[in-house]
C-alpha atoms as a PDB file:
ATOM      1  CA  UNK A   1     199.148  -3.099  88.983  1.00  0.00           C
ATOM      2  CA  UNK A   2     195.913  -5.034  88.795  1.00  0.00           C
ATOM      3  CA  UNK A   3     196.780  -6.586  92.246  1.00  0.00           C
ATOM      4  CA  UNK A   4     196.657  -3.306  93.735  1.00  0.00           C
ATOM      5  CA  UNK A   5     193.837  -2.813  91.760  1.00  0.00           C
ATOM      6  CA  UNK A   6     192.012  -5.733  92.705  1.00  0.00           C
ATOM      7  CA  UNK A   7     192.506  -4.597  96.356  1.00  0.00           C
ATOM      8  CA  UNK A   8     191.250  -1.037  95.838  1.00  0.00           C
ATOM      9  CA  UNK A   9     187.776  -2.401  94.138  1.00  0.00           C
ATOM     10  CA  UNK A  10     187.075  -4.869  97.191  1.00  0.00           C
ATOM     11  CA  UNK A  11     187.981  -3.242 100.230  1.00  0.00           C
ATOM     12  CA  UNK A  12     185.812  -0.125  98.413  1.00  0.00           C
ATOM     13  CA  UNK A  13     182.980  -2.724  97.990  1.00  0.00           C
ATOM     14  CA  UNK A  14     182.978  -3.813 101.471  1.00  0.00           C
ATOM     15  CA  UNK A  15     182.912  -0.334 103.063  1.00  0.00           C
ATOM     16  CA  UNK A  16     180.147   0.516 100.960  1.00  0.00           C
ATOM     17  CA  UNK A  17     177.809  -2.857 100.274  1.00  0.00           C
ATOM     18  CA  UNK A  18     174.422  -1.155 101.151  1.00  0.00           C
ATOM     19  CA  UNK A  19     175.142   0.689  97.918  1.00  0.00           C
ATOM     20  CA  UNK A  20     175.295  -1.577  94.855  1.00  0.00           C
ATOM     21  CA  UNK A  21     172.800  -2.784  92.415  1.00  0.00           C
ATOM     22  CA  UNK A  22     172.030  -5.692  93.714  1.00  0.00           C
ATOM     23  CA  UNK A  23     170.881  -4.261  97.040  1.00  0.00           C
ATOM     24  CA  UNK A  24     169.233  -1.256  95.695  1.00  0.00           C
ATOM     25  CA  UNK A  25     167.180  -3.815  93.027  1.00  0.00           C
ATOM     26  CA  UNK A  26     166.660  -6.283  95.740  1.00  0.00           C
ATOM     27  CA  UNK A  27     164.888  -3.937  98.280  1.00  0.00           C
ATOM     28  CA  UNK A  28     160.901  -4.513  97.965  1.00  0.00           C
ATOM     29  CA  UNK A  29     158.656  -1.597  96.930  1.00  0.00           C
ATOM     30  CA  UNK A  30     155.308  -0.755  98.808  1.00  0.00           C
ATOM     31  CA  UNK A  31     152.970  -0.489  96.444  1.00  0.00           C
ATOM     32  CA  UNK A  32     148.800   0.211  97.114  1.00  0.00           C
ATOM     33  CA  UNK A  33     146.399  -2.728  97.841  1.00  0.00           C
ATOM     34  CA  UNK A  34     145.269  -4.385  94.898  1.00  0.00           C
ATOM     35  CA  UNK A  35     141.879  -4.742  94.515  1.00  0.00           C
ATOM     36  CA  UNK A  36     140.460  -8.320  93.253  1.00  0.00           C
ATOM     37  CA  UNK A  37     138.461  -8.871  90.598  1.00  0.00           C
ATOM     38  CA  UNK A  38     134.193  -9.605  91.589  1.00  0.00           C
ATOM     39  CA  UNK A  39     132.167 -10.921  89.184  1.00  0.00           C
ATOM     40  CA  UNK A  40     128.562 -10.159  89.513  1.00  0.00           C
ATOM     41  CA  UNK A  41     125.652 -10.744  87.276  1.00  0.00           C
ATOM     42  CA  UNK A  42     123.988  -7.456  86.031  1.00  0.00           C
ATOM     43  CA  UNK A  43     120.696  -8.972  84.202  1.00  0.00           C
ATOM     44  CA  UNK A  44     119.649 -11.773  81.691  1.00  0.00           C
ATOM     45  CA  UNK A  45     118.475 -10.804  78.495  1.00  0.00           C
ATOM     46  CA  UNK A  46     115.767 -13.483  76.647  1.00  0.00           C
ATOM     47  CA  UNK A  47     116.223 -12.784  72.874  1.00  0.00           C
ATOM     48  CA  UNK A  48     113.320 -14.056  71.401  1.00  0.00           C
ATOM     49  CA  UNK A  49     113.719 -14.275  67.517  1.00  0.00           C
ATOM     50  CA  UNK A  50     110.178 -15.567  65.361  1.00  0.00           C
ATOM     51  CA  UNK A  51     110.732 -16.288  61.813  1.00  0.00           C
ATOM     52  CA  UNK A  52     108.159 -17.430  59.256  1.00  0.00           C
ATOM     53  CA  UNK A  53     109.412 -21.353  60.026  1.00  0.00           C
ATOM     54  CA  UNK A  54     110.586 -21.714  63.137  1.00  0.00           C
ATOM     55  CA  UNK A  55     111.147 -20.054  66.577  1.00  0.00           C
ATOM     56  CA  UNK A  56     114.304 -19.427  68.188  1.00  0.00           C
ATOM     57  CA  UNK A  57     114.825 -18.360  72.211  1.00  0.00           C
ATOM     58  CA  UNK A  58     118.355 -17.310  73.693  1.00  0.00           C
ATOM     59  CA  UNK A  59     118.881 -16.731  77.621  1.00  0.00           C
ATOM     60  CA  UNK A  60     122.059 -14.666  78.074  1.00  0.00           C
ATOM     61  CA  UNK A  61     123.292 -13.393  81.136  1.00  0.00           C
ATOM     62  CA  UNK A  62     125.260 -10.142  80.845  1.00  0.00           C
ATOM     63  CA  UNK A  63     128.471 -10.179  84.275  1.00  0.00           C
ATOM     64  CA  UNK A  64     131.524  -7.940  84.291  1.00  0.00           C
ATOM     65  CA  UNK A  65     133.796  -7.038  87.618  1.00  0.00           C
ATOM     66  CA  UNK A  66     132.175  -4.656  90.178  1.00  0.00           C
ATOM     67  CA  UNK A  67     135.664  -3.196  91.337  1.00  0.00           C
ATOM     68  CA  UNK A  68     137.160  -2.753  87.406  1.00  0.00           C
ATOM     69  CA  UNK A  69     136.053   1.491  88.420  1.00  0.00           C
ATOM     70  CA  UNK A  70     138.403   0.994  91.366  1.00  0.00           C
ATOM     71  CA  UNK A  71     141.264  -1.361  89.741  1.00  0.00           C
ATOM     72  CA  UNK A  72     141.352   0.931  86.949  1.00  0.00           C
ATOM     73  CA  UNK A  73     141.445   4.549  88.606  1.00  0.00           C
ATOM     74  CA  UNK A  74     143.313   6.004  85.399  1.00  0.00           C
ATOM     75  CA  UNK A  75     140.428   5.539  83.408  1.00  0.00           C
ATOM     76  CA  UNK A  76     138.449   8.584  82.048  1.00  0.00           C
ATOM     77  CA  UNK A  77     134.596   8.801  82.941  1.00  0.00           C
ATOM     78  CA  UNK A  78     133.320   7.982  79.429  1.00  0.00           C
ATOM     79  CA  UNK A  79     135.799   4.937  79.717  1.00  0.00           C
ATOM     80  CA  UNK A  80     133.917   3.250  82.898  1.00  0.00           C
ATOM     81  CA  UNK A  81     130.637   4.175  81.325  1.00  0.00           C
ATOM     82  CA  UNK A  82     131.228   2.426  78.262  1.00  0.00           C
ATOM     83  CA  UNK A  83     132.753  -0.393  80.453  1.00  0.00           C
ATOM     84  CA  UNK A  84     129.467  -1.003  82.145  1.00  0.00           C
ATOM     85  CA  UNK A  85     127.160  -0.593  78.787  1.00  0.00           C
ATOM     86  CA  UNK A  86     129.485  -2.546  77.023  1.00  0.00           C
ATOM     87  CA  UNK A  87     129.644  -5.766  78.723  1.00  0.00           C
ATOM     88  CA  UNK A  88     129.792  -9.374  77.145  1.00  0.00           C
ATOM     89  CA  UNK A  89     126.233 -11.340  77.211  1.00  0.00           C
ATOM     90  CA  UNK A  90     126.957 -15.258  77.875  1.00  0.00           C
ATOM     91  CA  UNK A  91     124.471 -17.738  76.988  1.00  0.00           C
ATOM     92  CA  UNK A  92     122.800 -19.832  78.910  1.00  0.00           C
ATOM     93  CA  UNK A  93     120.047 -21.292  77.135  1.00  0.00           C
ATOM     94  CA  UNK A  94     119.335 -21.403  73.712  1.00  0.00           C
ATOM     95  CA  UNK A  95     116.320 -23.605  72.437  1.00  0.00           C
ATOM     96  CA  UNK A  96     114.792 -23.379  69.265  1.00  0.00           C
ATOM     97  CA  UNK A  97     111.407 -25.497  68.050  1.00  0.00           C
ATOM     98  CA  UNK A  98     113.189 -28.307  66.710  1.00  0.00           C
ATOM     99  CA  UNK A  99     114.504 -28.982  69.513  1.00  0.00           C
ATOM    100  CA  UNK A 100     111.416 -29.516  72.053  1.00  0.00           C
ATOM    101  CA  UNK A 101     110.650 -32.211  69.283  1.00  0.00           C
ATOM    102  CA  UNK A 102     108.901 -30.352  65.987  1.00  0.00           C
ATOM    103  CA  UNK A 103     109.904 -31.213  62.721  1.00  0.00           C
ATOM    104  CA  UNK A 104     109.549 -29.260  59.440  1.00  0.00           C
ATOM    105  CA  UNK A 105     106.546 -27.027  58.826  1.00  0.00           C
ATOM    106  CA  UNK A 106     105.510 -28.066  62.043  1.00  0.00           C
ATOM    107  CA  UNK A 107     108.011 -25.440  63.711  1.00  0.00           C
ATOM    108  CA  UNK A 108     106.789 -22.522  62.747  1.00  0.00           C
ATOM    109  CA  UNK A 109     103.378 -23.263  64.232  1.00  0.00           C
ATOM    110  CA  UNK A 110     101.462 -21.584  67.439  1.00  0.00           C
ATOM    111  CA  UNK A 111     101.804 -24.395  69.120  1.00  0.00           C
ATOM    112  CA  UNK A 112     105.426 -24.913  69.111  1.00  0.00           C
ATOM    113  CA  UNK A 113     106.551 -21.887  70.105  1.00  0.00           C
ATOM    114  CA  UNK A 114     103.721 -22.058  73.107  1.00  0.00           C
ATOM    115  CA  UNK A 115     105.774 -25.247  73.683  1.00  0.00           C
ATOM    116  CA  UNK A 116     109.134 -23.916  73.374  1.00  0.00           C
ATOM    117  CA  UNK A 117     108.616 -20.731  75.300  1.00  0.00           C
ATOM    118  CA  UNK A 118     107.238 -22.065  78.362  1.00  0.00           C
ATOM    119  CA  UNK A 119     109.959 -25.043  78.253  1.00  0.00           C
ATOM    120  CA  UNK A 120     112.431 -22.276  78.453  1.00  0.00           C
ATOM    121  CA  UNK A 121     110.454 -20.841  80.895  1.00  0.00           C
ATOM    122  CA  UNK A 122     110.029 -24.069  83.352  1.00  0.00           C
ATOM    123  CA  UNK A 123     114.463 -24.349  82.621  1.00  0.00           C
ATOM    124  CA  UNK A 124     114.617 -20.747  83.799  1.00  0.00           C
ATOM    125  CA  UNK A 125     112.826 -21.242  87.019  1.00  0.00           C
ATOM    126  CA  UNK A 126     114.378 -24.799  87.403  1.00  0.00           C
ATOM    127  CA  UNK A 127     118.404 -23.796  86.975  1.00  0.00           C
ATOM    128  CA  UNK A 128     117.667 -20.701  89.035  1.00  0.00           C
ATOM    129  CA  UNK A 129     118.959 -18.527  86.721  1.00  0.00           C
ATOM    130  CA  UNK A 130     117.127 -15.446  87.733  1.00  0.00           C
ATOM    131  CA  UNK A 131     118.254 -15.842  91.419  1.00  0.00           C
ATOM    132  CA  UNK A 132     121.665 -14.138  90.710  1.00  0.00           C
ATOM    133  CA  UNK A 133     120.083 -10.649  89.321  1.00  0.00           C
ATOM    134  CA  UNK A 134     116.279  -9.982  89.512  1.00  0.00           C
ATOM    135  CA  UNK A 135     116.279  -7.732  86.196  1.00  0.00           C
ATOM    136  CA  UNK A 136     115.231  -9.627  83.055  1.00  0.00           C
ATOM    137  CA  UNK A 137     115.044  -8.020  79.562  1.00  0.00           C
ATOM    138  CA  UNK A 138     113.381  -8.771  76.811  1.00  0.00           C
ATOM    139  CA  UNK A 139     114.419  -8.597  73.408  1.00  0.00           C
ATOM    140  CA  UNK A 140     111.521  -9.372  70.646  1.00  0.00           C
ATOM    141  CA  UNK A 141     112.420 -10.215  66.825  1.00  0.00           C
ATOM    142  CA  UNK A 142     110.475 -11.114  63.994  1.00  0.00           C
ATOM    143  CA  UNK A 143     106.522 -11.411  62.957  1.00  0.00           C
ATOM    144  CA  UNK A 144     106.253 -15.270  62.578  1.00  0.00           C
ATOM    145  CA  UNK A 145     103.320 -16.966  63.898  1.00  0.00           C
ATOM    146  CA  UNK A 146     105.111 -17.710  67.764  1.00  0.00           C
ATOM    147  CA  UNK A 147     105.187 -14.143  68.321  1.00  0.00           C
ATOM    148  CA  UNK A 148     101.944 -14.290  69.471  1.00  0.00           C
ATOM    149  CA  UNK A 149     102.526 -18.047  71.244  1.00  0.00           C
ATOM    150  CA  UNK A 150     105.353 -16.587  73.204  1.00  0.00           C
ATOM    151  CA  UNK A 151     103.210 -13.191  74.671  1.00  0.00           C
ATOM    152  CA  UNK A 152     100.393 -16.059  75.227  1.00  0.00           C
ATOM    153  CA  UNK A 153     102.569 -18.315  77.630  1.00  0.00           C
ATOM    154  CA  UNK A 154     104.081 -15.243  79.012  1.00  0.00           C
ATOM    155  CA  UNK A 155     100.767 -14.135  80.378  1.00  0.00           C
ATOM    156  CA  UNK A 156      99.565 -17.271  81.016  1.00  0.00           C
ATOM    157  CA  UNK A 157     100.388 -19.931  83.972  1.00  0.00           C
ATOM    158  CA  UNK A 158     103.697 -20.741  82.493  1.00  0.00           C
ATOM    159  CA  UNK A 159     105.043 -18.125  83.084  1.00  0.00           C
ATOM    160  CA  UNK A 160     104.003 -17.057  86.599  1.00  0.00           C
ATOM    161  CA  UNK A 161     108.064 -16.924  88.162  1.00  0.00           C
ATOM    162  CA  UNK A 162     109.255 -15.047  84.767  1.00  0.00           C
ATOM    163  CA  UNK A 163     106.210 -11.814  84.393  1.00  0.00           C
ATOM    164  CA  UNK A 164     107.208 -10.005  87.270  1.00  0.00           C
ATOM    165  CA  UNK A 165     111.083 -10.383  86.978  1.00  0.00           C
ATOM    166  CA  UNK A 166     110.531  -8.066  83.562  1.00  0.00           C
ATOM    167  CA  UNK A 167     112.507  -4.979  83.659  1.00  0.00           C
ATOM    168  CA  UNK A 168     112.539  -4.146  79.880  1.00  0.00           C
ATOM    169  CA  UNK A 169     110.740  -5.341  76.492  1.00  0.00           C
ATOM    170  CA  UNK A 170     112.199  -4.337  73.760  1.00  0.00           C
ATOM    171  CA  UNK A 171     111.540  -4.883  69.710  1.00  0.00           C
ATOM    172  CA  UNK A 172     113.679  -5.129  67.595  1.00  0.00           C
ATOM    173  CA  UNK A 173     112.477  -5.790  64.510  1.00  0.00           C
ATOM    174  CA  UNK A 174     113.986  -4.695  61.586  1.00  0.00           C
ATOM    175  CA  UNK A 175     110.979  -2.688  59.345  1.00  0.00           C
ATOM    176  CA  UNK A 176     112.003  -1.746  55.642  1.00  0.00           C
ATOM    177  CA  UNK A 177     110.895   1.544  54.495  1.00  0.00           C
ATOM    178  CA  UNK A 178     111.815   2.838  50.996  1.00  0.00           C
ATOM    179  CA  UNK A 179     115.313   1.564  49.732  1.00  0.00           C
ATOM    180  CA  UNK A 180     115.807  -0.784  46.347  1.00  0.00           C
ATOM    181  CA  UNK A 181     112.861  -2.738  44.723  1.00  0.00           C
ATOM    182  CA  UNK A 182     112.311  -5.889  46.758  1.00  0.00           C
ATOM    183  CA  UNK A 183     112.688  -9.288  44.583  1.00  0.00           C
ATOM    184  CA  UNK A 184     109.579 -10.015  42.662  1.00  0.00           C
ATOM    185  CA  UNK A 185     107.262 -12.738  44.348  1.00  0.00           C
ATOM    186  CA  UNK A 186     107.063 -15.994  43.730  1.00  0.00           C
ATOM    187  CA  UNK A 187     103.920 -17.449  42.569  1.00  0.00           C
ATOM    188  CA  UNK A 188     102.808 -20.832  43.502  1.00  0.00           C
END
């Protein structure tokens, strides 16, 4: 019984071979042209943050993928909108008065965030980082003493390559209006 059995199962499988799984799974599917992944650098953003003791400046460069519209087509509209306003900032410089070589009370000074700003500025022009995308945005913090340093070098010779490359300026400085009784100052 199974020998006759045995014989009906393989003469059926060599009749029909085109038909099992193995062929079927095997056989390759056309599917569309993927499109790769581009990188491209939108803009750099220069967060500029000015405290009552020292001065802090942060180049970040803000890239995401040209084609992720056409790689994801399934995507609502909102969805690639938010994609594109969304985007991760990287940094690529970040300097703060201590480091150009103030110490202490020193670092909140005029003169060291002059110093600082158009250091940054001369490692800007230097690295090239502006060649990728011509849009640069500023992004102002803060009331400290550089505030005025930075605008200074920024109209100034130092920074000649950076003024025109200004798409945006931007303040963000948080201002306190109303809310709970601030702490009592201290007297000295």
């Amino acid at each position: 019984m199974f020998r006759s059995a045995s014989r009906l199962f393989s003469s059926a499988s060599k009749t029909r071979a085109v038909e099992t799984f193995g062929s079927v799974h095997n056989q390759r599917k056309t599917s569309p042209a993927k499109v790769e992944e581009k990188i491209q650098v939108f803009k750099h953003v220069l967060h500029c943050s000015f405290l009552k003791n020292n001065t802090f400046l942060t180049l970040t460069k803000v890239e995401g993928d040209i084609n992720w519209a056409e790689r994801n087509p399934n995507k609502s509209w909102n969805d690639k909108v938010l994609y594109f306003l969304t985007l991760p900032q990287k940094i690529c410089i970040s300097q703060s008065a201590g480091s150009v070589g103030f110490r202490k009370a020193q670092r909140g000074e005029y003169e060291a965030s002059f110093q600082l700003s158009s250091f940054v500025f001369k490692q800007m022009i230097e690295k090239k980082y502006l060649q990728d995308s011509g849009a640069l945005e500023v992004v102002v913090k803060g009331f400290g003493k550089g505030r005025k340093a930075f605008f200074d070098s920024l109209k100034g010779k130092e920074g000649n390559g950076i003024r025109d490359r200004i798409t945006k300026l931007s303040d963000l400085t948080p201002i306190r209006f109303g809310g709970n009784r601030p702490a009592k100052h201290r007297r000295i």
